[in-house]
Protein backbone atom coordinates (compact mmCIF):
# COMPACT_ATOMS: atom_id res chain seq x y z
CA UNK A 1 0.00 0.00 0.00
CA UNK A 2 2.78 1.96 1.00
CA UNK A 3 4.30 1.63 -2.77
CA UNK A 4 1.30 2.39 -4.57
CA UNK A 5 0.63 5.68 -2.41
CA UNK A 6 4.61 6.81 -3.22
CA UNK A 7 3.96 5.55 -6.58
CA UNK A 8 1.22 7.92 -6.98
CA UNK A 9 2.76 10.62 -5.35
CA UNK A 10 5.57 10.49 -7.44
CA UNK A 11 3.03 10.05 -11.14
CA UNK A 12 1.39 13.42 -9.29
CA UNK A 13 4.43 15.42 -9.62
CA UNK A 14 5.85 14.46 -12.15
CA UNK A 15 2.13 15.26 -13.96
CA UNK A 16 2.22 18.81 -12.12
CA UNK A 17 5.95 18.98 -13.54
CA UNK A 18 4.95 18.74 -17.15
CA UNK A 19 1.97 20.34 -16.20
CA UNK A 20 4.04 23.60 -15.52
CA UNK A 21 6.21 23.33 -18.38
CA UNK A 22 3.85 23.13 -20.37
CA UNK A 23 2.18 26.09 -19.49
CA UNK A 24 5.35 28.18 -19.11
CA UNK A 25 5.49 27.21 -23.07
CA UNK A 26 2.62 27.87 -23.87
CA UNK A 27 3.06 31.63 -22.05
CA UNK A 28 6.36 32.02 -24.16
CA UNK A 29 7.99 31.64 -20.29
CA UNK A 30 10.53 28.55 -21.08
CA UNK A 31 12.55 26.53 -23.44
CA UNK A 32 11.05 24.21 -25.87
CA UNK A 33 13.07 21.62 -27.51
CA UNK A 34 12.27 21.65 -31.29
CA UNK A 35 12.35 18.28 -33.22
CA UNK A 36 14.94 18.31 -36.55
CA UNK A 37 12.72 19.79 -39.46
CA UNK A 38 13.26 16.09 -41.21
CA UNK A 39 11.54 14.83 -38.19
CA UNK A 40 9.21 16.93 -38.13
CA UNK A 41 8.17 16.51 -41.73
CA UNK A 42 8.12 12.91 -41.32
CA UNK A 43 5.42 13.79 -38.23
CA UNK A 44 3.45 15.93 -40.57
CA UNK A 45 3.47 13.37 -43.29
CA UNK A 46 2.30 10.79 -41.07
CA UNK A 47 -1.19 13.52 -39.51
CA UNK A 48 -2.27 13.91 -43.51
CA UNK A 49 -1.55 10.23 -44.10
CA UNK A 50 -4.20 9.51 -41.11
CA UNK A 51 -6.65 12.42 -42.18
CA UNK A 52 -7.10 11.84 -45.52
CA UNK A 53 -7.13 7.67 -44.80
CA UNK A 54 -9.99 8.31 -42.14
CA UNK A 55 -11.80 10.32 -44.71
CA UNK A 56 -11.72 7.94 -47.37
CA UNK A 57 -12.63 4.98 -45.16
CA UNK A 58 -15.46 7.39 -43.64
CA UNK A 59 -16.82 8.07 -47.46
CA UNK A 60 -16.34 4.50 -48.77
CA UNK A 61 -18.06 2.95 -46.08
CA UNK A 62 -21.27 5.28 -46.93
CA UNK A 63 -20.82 4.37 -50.54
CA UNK A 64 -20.71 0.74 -50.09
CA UNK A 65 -23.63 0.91 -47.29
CA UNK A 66 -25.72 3.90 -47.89
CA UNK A 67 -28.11 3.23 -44.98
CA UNK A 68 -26.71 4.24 -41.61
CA UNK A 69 -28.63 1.48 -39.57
CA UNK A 70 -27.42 -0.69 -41.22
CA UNK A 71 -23.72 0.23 -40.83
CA UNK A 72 -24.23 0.75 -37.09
CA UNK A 73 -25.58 -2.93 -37.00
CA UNK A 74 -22.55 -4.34 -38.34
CA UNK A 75 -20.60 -2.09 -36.38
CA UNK A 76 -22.18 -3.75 -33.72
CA UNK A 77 -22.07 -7.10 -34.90
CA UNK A 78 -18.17 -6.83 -35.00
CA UNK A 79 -17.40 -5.24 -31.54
CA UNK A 80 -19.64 -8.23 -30.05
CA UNK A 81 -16.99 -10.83 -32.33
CA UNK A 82 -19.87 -11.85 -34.09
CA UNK A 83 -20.77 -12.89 -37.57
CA UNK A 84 -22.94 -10.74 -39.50
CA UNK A 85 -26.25 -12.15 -40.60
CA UNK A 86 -26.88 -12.46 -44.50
CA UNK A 87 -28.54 -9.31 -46.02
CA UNK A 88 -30.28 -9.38 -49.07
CA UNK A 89 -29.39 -6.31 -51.62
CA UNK A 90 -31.41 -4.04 -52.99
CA UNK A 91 -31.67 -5.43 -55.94
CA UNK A 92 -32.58 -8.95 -54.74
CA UNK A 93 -35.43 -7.44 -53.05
CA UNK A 94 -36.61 -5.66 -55.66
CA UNK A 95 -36.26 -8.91 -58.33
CA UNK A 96 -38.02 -10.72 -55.88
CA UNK A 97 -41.25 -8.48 -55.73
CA UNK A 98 -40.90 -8.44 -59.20
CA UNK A 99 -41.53 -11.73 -59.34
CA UNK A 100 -44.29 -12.65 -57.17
CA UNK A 101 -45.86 -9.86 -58.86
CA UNK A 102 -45.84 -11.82 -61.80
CA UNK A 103 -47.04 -15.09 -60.32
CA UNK A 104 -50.37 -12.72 -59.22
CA UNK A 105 -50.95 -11.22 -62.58
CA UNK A 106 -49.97 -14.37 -64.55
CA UNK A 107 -47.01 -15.44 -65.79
CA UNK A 108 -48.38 -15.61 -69.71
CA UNK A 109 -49.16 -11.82 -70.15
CA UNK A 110 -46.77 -9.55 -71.47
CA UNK A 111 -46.83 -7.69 -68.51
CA UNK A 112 -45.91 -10.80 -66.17
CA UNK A 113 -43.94 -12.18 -68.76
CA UNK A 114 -41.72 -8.76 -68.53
CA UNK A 115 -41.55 -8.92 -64.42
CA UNK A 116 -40.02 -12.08 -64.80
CA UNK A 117 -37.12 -11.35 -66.75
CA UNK A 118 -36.41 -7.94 -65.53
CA UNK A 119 -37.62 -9.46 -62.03
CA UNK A 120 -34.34 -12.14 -62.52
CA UNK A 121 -32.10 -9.83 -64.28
CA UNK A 122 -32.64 -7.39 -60.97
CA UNK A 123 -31.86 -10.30 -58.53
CA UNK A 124 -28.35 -11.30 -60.91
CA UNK A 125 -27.70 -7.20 -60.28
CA UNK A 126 -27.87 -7.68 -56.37
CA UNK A 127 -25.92 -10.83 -56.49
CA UNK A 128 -23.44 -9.14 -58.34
CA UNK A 129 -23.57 -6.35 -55.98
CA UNK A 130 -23.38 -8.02 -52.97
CA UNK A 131 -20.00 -9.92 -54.17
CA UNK A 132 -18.83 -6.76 -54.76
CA UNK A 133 -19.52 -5.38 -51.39
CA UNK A 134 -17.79 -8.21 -50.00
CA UNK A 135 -14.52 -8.25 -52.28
CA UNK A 136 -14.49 -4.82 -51.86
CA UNK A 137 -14.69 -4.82 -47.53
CA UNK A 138 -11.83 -7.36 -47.59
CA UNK A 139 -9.35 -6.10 -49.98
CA UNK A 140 -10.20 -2.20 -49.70
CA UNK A 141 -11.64 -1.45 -46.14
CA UNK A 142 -10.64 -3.68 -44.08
CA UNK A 143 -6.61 -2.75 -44.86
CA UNK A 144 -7.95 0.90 -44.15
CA UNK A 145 -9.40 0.05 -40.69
CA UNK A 146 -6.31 -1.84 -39.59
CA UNK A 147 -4.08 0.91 -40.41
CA UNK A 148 -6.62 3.49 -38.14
CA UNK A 149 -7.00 0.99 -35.12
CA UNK A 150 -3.51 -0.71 -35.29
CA UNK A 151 -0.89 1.42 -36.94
CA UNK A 152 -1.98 5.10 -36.26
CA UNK A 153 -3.13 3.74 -32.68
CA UNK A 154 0.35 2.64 -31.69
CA UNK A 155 2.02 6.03 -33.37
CA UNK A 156 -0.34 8.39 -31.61
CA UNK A 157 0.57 6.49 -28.42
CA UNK A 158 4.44 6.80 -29.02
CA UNK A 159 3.81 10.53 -30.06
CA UNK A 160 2.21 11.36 -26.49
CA UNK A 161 5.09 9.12 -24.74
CA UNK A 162 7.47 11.34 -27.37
CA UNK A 163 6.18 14.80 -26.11
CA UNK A 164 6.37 13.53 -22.20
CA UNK A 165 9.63 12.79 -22.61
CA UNK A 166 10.35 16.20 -24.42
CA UNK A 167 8.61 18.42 -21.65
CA UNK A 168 10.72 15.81 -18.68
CA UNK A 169 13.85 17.00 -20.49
CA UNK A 170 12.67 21.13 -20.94
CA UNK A 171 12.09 20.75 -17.17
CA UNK A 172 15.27 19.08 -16.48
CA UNK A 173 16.76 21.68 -18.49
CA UNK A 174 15.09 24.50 -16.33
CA UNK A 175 15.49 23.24 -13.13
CA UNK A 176 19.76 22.70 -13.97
CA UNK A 177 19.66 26.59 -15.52
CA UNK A 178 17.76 27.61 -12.07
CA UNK A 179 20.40 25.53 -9.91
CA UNK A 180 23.28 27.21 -12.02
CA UNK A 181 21.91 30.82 -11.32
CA UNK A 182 21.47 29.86 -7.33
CA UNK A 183 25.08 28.53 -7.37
CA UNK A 184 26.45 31.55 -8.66
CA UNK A 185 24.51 33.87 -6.29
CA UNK A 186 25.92 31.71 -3.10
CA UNK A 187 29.01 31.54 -4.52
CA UNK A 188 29.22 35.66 -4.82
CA UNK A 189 27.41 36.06 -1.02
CA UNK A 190 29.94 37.37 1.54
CA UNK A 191 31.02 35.42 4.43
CA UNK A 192 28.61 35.04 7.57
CA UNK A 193 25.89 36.22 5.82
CA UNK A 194 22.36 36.18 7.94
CA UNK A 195 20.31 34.88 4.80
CA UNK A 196 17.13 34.90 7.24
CA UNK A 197 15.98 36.27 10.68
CA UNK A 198 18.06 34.03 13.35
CA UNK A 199 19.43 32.12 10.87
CA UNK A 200 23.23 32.53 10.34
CA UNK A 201 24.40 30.33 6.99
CA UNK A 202 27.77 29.79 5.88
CA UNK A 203 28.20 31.09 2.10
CA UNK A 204 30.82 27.96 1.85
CA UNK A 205 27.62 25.68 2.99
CA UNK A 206 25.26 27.41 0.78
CA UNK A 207 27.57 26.87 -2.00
CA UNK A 208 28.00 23.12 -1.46
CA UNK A 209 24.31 22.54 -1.31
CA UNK A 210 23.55 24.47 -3.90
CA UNK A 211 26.44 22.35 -6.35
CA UNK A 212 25.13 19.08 -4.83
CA UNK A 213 21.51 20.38 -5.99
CA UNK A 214 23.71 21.10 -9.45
CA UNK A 215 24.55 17.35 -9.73
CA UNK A 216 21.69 16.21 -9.34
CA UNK A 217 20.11 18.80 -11.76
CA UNK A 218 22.54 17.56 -14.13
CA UNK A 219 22.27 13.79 -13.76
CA UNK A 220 18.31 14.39 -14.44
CA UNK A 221 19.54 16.06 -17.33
CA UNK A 222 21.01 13.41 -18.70
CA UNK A 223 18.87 10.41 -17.82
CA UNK A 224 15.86 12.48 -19.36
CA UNK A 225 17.82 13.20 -22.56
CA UNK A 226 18.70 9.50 -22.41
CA UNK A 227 15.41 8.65 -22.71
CA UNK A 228 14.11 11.03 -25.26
CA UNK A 229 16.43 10.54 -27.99
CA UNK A 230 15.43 6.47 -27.06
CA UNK A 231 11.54 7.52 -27.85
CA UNK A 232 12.90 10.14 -30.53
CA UNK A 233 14.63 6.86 -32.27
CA UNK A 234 10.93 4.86 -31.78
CA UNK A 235 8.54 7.26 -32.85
CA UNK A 236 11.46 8.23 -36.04
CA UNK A 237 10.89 4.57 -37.12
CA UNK A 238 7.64 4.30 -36.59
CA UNK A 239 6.90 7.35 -39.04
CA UNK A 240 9.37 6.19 -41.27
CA UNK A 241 7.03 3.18 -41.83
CA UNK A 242 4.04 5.49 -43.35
CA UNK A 243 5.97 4.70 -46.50
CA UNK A 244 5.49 1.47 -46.48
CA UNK A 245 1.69 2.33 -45.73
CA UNK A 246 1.26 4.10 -48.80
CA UNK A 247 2.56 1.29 -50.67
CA UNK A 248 0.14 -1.02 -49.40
CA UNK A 249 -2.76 1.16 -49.37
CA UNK A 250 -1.99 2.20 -53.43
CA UNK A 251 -2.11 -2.13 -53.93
CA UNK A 252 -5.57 -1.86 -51.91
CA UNK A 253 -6.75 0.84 -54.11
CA UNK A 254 -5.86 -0.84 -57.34
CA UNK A 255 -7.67 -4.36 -55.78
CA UNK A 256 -11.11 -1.78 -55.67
CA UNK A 257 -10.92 -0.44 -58.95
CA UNK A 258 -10.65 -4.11 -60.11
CA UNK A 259 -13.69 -5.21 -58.11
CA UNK A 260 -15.28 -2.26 -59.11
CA UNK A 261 -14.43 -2.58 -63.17
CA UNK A 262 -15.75 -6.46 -63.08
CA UNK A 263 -18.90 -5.32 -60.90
CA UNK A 264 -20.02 -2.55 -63.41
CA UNK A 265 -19.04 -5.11 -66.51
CA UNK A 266 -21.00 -7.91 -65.09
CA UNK A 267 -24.04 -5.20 -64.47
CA UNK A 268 -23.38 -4.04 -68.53
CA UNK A 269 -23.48 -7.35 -69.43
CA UNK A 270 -27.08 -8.34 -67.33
CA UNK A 271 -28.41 -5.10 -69.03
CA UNK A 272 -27.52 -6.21 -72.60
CA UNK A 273 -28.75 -9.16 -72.13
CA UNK A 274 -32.24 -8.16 -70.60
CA UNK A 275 -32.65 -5.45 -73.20
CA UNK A 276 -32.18 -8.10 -75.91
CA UNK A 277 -34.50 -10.23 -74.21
CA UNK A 278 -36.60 -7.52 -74.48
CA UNK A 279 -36.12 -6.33 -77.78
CA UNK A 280 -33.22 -4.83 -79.74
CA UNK A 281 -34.14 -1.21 -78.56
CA UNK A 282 -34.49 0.23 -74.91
CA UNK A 283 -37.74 2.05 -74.98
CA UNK A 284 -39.36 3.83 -72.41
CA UNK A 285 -42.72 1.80 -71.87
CA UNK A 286 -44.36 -1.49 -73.70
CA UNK A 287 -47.68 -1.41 -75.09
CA UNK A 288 -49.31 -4.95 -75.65
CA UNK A 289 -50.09 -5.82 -79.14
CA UNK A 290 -53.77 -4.85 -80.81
CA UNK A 291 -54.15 -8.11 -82.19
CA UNK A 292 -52.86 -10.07 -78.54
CA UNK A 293 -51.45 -13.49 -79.27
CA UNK A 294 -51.69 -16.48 -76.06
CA UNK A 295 -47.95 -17.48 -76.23
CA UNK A 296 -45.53 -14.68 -74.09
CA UNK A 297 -42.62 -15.93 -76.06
CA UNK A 298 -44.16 -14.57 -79.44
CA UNK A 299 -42.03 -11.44 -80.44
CA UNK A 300 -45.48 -9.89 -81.37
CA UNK A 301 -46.83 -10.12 -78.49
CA UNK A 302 -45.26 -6.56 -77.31
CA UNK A 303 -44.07 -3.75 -79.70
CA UNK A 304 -42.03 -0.59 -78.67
CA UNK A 305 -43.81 2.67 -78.73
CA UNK A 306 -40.85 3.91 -80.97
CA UNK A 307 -41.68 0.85 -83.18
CA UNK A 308 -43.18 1.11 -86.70
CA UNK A 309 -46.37 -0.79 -86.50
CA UNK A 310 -46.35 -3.89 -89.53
CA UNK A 311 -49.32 -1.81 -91.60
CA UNK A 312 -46.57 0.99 -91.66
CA UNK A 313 -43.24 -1.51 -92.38
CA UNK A 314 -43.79 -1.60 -96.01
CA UNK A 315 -42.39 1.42 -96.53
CA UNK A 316 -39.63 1.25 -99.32
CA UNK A 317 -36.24 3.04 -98.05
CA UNK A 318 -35.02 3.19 -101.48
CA UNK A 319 -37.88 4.59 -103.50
CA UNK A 320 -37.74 7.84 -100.53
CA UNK A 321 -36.82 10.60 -101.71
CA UNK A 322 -35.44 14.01 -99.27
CA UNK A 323 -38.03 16.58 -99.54
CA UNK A 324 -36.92 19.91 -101.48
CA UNK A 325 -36.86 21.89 -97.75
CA UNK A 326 -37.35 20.44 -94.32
CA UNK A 327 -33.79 18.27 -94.03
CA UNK A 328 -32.02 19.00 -91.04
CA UNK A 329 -28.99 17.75 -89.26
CA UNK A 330 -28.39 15.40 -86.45
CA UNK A 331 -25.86 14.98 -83.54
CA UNK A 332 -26.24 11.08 -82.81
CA UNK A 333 -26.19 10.68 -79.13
CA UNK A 334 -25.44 6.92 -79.15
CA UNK A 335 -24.55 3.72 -81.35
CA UNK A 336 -27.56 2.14 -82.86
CA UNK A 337 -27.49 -1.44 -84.47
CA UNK A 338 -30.46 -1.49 -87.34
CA UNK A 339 -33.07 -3.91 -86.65
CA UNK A 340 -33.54 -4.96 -90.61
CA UNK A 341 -32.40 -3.79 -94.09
CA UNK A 342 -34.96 -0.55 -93.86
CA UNK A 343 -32.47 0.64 -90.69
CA UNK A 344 -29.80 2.74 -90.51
CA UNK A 345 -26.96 1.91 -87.92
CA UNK A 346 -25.23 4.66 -86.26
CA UNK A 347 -22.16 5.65 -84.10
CA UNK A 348 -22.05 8.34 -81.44
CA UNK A 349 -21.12 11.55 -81.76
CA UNK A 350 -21.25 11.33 -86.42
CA UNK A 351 -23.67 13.57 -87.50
CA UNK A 352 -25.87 12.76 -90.37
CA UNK A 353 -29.05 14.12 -92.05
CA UNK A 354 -32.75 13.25 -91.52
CA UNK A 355 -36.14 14.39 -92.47
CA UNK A 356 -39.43 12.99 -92.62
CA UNK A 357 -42.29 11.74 -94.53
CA UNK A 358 -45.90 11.59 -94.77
CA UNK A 359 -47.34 8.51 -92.85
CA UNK A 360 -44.32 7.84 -91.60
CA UNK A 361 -44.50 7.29 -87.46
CA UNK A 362 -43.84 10.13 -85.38
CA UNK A 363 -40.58 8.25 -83.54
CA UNK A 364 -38.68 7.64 -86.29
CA UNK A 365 -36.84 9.63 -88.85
CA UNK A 366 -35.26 8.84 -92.25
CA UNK A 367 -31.39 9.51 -92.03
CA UNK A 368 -29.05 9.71 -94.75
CA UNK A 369 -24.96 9.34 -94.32
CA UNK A 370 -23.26 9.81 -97.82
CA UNK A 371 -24.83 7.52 -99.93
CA UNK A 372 -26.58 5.19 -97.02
CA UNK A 373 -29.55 5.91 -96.12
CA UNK A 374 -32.79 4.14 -94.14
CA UNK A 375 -34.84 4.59 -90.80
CA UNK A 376 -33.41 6.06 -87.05
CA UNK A 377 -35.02 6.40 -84.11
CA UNK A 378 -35.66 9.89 -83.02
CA UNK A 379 -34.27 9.11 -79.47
CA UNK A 380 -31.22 8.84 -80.87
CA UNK A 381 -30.51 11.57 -81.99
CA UNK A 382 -29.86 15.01 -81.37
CA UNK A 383 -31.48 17.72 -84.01
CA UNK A 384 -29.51 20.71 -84.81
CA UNK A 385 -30.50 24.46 -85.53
């Protein structure tokens, strides 16, 4: 008991100690020892390396998980050493109300038929998604969050020991400058001197206490330079190793592009391959044919709003002829693929000509590129002034 109370005593002053020194710093009344400016670099290096790490962790983690219950439950989940429970996507959830949907309004309409592939195609998106999240925790975030609660943890904590030993040295250095100052003034007092009221000290005494109080200032001086050059050396090579940190974090980086490039390629491909599924153009809505057929399969049994109707297909590309005003030109916005011989394919970004003619459906446009020429969708294109 007796230990622990000097023990304490001793922690106490020495906390009052660099209490004061700081302070006295702060007021511009002592001595600060100042790091070398490569050190000190290497310290600054090391702050940005943590702020800007935090900040990308921080941002990632929001766009990976969006909902903010749902990242405190997995917080959770891992401070309790415990497994996170599957969680369906987005996606998934959505593909499956897709397609119960269609089992209530019947899987052989054109409406239910169309829930059930863009139903599946939406559940393939959230299990592509949801490998993605995972890839992307393990080879991204996870490297992130050890460097914040391992790395940076044990730097900070050398840093603090780093700046106790710094202000147990400026002390040391005080206390040996005071001790210096008091020898001198004993050392100059005259003989016999009555330094207080009934009190008679001998200079000669006074000086010998005052140079054993020197020694001692001096010894501390030493041991607490000993020991902050040792934490100087520590902390130096602990900084040093940011480098090394960078290099690691740039092969994390490069693993999340990669997951991200084959999550948005898998989620091209799905798309493709719903929208031929669905037909060879994207439009906006489906109308169900006039004339109805029982089979979903039939290609008639749904036709684009953009789509020339049959009555209208007959139209002959090659006996059209450009009208004498009324031709304008076109940006094309994006690459088309004709349908048939009466099509026109087109590239992004060319620009051709187009105009229209009678009876000819509102969506579509006759475009001509040099000596090619046949039918474009309007939504394709861009029409110019």
């Amino acid at each position: 008991m007796d230990f622990n109370v000097r023990k304490l005593a001793t922690d106490a002053g020495i906390f009052f100690s660099r209490a004061v020194q700081f302070t006295e710093e702060k007021l511009g009344q002592a001595e600060k020892t100042e790091l070398d400016t490569h050190f000190e670099s290497l310290l600054t290096r090391a702050d940005c390396t943590k702020n800007w790490t935090e900040k990308i962790y921080r941002q990632t983690e929001v766009l990976l998980q969006p909902n903010p219950g749902s990242r405190i439950e997995e917080f959770l989940y891992e401070k309790l050493d415990r497994k996170v429970p599957p969680r369906a996507t987005n996606g998934e959830i959505l593909g499956q109300f897709m397609l119960e949907a269609a089992k209530e309004f019947g899987p052989g309409t054109p409406y239910g038929s169309t829930l059930i592939k863009v139903g599946d195609c939406q559940r393939r998106l959230g299990g592509a998604e949801r490998d993605f999240l995972q890839t992307s925790s393990i080879s991204f975030l996870t490297p992130l969050r050890n460097f914040l609660e391992g790395d940076w943890r044990t730097i900070s904590k050398e840093r603090r020991l780093l700046e106790n030993r710094r202000l147990d040295l400026d002390a040391c250095k005080a206390r040996l400058k005071k001790a210096k100052a008091a020898e001198a003034r004993a050392a100059a007092a005259p003989d016999f001197q009555e330094t207080r009221p009934r009190n008679y000290v001998l200079s000669a005494s006074a000086s010998a206490l005052w140079h054993e109080e020197l020694d001692k200032a001096e010894h501390e001086l030493r041991v607490a330079q000993t020991e902050f050059d040792r934490q100087a050396e520590v902390t130096r090579l602990l900084v040093e190793g940011i480098s090394s940190t960078h290099v690691n974090h740039l092969r994390c980086l490069c693993e999340f592009v990669e997951a991200q490039t084959v999550y948005y390629k898998q989620c091209h491909k799905y798309m493709q391959e719903l929208q031929r599924e669905l037909g060879r153009r994207c439009p906006d809505s489906l109308e169900v044919n006039s004339h109805g057929v029982g089979s979903p399969t039939d290609p008639s049994a749904f036709l684009p709003l953009n789509s020339p109707s049959p009555d209208t297909d007959a139209l002959q590309i090659e006996e059209v002829q450009p009208p004498a005003s009324g031709t304008r030109k076109a940006k094309v916005l994006y690459a088309y693929d004709a349908g048939d011989s009466s099509e026109l394919s087109l590239q992004a970004d060319e620009l051709i000509t187009v105009y229209t003619v009678p009876g000819m459906d509102s969506d579509w446009l006759i475009g001509e590129r040099g000596n090619q020429k046949g039918k474009v969708p309007v939504t394709y294109l861009e029409l110019l002034s």
